[in-house]
PDB file of N, CA and C in Angstrom:
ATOM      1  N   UNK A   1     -12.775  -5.036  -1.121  1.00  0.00           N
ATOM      2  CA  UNK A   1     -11.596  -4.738  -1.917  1.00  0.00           C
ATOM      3  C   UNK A   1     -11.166  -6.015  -2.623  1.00  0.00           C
ATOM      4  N   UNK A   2     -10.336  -5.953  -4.158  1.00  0.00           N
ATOM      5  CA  UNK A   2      -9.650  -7.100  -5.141  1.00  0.00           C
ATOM      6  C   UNK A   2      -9.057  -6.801  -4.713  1.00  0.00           C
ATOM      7  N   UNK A   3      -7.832  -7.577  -5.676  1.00  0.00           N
ATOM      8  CA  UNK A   3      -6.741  -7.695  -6.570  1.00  0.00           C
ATOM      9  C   UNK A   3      -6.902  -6.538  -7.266  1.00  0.00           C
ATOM     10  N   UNK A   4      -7.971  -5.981  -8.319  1.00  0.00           N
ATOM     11  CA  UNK A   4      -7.579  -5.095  -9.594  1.00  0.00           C
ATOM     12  C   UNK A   4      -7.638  -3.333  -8.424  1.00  0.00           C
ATOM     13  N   UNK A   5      -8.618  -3.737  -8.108  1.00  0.00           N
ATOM     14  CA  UNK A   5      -9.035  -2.630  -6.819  1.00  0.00           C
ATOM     15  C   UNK A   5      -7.383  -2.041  -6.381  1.00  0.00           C
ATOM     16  N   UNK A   6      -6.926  -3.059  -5.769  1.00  0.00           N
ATOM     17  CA  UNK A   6      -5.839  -3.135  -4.717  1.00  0.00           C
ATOM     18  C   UNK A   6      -4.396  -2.958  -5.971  1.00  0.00           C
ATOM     19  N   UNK A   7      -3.902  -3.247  -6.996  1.00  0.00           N
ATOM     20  CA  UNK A   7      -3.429  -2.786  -7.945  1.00  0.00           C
ATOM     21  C   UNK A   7      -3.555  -1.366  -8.234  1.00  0.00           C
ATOM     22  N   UNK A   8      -4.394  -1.149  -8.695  1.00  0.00           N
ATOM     23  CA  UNK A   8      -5.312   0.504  -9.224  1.00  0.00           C
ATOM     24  C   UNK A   8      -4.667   1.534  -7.973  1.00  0.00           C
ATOM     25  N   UNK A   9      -4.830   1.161  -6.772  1.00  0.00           N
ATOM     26  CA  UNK A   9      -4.524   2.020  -5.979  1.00  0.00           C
ATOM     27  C   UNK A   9      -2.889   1.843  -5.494  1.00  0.00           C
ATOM     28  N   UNK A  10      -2.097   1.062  -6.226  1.00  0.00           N
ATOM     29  CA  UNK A  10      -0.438   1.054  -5.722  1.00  0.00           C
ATOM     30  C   UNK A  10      -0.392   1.689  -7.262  1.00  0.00           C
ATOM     31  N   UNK A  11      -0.586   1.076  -8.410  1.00  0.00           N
ATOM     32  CA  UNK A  11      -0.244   2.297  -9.236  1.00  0.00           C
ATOM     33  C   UNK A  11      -0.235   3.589  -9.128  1.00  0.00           C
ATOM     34  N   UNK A  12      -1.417   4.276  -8.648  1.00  0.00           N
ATOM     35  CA  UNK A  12      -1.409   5.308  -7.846  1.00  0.00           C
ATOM     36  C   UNK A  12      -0.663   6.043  -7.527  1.00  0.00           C
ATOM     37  N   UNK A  13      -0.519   5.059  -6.313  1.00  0.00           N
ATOM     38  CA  UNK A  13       1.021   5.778  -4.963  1.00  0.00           C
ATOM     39  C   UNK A  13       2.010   5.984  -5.827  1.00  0.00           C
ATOM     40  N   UNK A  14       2.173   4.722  -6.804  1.00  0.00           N
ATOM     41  CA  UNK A  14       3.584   4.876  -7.508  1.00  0.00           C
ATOM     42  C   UNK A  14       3.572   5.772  -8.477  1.00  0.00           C
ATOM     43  N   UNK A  15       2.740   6.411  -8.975  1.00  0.00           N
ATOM     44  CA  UNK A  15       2.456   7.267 -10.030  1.00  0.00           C
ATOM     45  C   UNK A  15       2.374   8.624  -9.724  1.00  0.00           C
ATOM     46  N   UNK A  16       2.158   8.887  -8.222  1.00  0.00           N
ATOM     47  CA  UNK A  16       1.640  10.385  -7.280  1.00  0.00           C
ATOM     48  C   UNK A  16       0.398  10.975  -7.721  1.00  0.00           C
ATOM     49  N   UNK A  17       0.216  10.018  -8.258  1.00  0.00           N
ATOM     50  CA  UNK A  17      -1.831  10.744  -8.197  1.00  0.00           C
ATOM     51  C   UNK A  17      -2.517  10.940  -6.837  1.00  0.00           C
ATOM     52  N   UNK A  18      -1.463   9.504  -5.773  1.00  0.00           N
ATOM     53  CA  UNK A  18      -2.195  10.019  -4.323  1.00  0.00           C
ATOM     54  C   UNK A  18      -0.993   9.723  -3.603  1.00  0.00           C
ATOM     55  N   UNK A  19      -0.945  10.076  -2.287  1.00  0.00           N
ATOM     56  CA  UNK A  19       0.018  10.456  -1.481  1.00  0.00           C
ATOM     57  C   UNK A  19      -0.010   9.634  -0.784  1.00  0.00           C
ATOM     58  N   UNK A  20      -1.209   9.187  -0.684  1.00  0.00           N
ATOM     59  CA  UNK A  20      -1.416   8.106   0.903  1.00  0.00           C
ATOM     60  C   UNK A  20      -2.133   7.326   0.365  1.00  0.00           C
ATOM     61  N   UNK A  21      -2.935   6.082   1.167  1.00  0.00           N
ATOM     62  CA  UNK A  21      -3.553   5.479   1.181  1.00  0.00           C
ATOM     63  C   UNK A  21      -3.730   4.518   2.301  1.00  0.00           C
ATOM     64  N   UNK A  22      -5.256   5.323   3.096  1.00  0.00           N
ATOM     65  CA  UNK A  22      -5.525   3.675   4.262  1.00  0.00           C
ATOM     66  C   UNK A  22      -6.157   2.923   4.109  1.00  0.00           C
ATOM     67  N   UNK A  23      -5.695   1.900   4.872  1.00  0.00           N
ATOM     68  CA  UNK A  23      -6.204   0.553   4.691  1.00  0.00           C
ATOM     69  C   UNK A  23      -6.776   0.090   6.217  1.00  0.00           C
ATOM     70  N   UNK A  24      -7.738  -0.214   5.880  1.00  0.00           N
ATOM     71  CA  UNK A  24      -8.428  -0.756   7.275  1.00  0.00           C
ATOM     72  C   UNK A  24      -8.291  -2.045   7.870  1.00  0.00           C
ATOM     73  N   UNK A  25      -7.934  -2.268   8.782  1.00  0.00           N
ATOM     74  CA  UNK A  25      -8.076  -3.840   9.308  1.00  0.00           C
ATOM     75  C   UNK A  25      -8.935  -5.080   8.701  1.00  0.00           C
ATOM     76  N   UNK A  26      -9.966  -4.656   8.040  1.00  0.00           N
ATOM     77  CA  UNK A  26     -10.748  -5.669   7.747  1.00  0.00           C
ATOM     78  C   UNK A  26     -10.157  -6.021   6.308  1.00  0.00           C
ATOM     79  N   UNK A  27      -9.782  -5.049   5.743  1.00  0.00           N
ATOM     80  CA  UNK A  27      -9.215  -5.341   3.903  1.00  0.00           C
ATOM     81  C   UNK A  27      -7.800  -5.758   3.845  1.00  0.00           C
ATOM     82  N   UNK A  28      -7.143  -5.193   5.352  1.00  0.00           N
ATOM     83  CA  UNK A  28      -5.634  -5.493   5.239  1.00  0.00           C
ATOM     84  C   UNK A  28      -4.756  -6.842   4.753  1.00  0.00           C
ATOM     85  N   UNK A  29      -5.533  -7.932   5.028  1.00  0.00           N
ATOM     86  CA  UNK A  29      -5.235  -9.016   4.309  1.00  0.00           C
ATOM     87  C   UNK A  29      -5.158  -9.309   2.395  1.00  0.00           C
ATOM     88  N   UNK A  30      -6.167  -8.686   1.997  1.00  0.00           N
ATOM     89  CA  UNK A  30      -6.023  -8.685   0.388  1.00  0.00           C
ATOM     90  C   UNK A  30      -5.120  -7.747  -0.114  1.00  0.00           C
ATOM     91  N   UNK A  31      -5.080  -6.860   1.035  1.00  0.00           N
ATOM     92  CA  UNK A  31      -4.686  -5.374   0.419  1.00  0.00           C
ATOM     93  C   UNK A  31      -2.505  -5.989   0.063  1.00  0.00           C
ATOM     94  N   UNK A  32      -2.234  -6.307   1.496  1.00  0.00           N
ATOM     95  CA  UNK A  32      -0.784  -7.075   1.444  1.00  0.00           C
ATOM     96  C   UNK A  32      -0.406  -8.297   0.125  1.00  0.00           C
ATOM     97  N   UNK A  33      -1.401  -8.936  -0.009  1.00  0.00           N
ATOM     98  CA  UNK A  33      -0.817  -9.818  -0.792  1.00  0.00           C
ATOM     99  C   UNK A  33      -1.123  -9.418  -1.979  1.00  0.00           C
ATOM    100  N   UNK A  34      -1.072  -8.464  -2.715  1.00  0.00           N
ATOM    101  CA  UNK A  34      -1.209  -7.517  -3.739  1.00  0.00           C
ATOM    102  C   UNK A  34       0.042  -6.675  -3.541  1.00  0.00           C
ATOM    103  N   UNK A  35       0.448  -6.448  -2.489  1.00  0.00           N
ATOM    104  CA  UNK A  35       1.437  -5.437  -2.067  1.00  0.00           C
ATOM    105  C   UNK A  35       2.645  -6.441  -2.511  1.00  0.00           C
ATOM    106  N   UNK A  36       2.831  -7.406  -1.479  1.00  0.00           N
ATOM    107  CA  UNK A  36       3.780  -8.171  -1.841  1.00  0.00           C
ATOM    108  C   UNK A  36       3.859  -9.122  -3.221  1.00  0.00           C
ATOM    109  N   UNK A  37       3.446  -8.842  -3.666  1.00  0.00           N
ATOM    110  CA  UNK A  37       3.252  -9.440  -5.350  1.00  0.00           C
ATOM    111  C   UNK A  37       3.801  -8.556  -6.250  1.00  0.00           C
ATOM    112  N   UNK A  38       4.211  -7.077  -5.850  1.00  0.00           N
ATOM    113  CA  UNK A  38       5.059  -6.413  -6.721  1.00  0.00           C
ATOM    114  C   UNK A  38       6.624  -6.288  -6.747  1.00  0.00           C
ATOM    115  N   UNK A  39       7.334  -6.215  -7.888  1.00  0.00           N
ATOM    116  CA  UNK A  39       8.455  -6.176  -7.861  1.00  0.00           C
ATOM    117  C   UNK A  39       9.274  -5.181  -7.006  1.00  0.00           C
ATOM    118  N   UNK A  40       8.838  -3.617  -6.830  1.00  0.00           N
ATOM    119  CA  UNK A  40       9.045  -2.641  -5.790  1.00  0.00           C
ATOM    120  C   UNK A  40       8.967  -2.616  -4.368  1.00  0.00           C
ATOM    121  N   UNK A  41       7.841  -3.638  -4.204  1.00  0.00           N
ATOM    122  CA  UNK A  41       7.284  -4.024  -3.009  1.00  0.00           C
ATOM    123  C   UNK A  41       7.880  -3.346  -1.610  1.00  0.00           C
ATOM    124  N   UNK A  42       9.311  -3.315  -1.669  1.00  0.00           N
ATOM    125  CA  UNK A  42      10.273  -2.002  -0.654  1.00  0.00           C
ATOM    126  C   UNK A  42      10.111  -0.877  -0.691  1.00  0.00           C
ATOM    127  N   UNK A  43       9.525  -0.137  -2.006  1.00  0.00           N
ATOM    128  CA  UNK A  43       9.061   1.241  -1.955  1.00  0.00           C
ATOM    129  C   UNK A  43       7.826   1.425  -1.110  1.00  0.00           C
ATOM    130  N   UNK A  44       7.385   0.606  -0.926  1.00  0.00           N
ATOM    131  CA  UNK A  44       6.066   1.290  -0.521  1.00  0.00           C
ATOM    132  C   UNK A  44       6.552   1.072   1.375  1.00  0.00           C
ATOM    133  N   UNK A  45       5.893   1.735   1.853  1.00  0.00           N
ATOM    134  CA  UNK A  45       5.803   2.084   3.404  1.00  0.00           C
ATOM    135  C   UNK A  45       4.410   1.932   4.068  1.00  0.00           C
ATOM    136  N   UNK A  46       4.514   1.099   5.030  1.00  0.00           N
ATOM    137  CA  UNK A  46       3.181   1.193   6.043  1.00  0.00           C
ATOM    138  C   UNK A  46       3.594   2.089   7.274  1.00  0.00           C
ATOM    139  N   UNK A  47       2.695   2.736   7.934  1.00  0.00           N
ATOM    140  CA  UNK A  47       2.682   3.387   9.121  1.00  0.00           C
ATOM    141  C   UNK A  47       1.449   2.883   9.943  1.00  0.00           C
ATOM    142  N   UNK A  48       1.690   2.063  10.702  1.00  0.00           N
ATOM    143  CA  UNK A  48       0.744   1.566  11.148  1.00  0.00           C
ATOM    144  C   UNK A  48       0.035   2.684  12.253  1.00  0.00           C
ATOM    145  N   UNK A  49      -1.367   2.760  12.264  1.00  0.00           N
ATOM    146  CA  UNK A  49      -2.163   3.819  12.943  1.00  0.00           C
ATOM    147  C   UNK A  49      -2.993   2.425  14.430  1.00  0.00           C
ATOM    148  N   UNK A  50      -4.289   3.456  14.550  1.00  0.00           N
ATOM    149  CA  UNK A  50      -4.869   3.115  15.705  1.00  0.00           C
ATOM    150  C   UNK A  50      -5.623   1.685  15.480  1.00  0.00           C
ATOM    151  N   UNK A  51      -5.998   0.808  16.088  1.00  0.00           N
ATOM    152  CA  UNK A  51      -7.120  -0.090  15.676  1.00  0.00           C
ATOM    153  C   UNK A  51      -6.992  -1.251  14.346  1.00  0.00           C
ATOM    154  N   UNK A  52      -5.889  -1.175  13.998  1.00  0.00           N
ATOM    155  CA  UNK A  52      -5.221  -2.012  13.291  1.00  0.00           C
ATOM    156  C   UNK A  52      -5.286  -1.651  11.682  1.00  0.00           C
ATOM    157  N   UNK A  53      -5.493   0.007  11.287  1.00  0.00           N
ATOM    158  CA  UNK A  53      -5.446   0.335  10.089  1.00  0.00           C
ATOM    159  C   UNK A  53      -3.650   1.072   9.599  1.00  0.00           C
ATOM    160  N   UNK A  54      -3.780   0.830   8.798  1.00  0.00           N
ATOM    161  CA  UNK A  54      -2.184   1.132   7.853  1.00  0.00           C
ATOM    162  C   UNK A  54      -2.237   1.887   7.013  1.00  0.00           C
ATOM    163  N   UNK A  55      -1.424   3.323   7.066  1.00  0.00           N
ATOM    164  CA  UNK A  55      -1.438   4.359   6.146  1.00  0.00           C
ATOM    165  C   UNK A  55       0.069   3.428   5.251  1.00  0.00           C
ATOM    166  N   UNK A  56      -0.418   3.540   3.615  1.00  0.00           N
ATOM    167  CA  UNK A  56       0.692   3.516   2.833  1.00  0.00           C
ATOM    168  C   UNK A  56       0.885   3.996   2.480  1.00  0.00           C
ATOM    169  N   UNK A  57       2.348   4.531   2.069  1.00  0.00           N
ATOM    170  CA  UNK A  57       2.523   5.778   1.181  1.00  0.00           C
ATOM    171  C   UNK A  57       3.806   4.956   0.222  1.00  0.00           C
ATOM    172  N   UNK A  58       4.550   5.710  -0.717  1.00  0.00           N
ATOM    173  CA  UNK A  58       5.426   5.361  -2.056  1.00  0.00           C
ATOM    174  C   UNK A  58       6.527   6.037  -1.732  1.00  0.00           C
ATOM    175  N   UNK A  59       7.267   5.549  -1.187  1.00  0.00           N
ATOM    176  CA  UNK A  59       9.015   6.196  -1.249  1.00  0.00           C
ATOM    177  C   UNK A  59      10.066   5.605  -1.375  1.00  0.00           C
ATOM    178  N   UNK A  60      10.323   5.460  -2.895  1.00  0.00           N
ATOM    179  CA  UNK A  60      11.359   5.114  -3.188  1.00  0.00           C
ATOM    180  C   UNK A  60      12.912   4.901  -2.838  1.00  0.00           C
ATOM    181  N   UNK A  61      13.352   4.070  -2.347  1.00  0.00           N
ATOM    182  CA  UNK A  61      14.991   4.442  -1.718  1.00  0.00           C
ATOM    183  C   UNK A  61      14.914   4.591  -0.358  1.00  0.00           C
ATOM    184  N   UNK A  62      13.736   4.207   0.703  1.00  0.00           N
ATOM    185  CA  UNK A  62      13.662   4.761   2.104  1.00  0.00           C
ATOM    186  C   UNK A  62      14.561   3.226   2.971  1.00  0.00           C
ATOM    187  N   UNK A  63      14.142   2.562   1.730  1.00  0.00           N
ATOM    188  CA  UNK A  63      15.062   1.529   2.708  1.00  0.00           C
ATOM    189  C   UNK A  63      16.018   0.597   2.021  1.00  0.00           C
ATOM    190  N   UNK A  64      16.894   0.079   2.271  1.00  0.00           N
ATOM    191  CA  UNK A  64      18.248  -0.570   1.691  1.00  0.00           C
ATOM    192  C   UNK A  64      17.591  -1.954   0.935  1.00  0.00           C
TER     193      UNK A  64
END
């Protein structure tokens, strides 16, 4: 996984072309600092799962 990769797929979320998106332990490092590089960066949500992978999803307003 990039940067443009890892972009492409938060446009996405933010766009509702997809609902979810996991991320596996091994990518989770590129995948965050792409995450945190956006201005919204609070919309988006991790749910952390089994084995150290992270479902993200896009919800606007979930947190203060």
């Amino acid at each position: 996984m990039n940067e443009n990769l890892t972009n492409e797929i938060l446009q996405q979320l933010r766009g509702g072309e997809i609902n979810e998106y996991r991320v596996e332990k091994d990518v989770l490092n590129v995948f965050r600092l792409a995450l945190v590089a956006q201005e919204d960066m609070k919309n988006f949500r991790g749910n952390a799962q089994h084995k150290g992978a992270v479902i993200y999803t896009y919800e606007p307003g979930w947190t203060a």
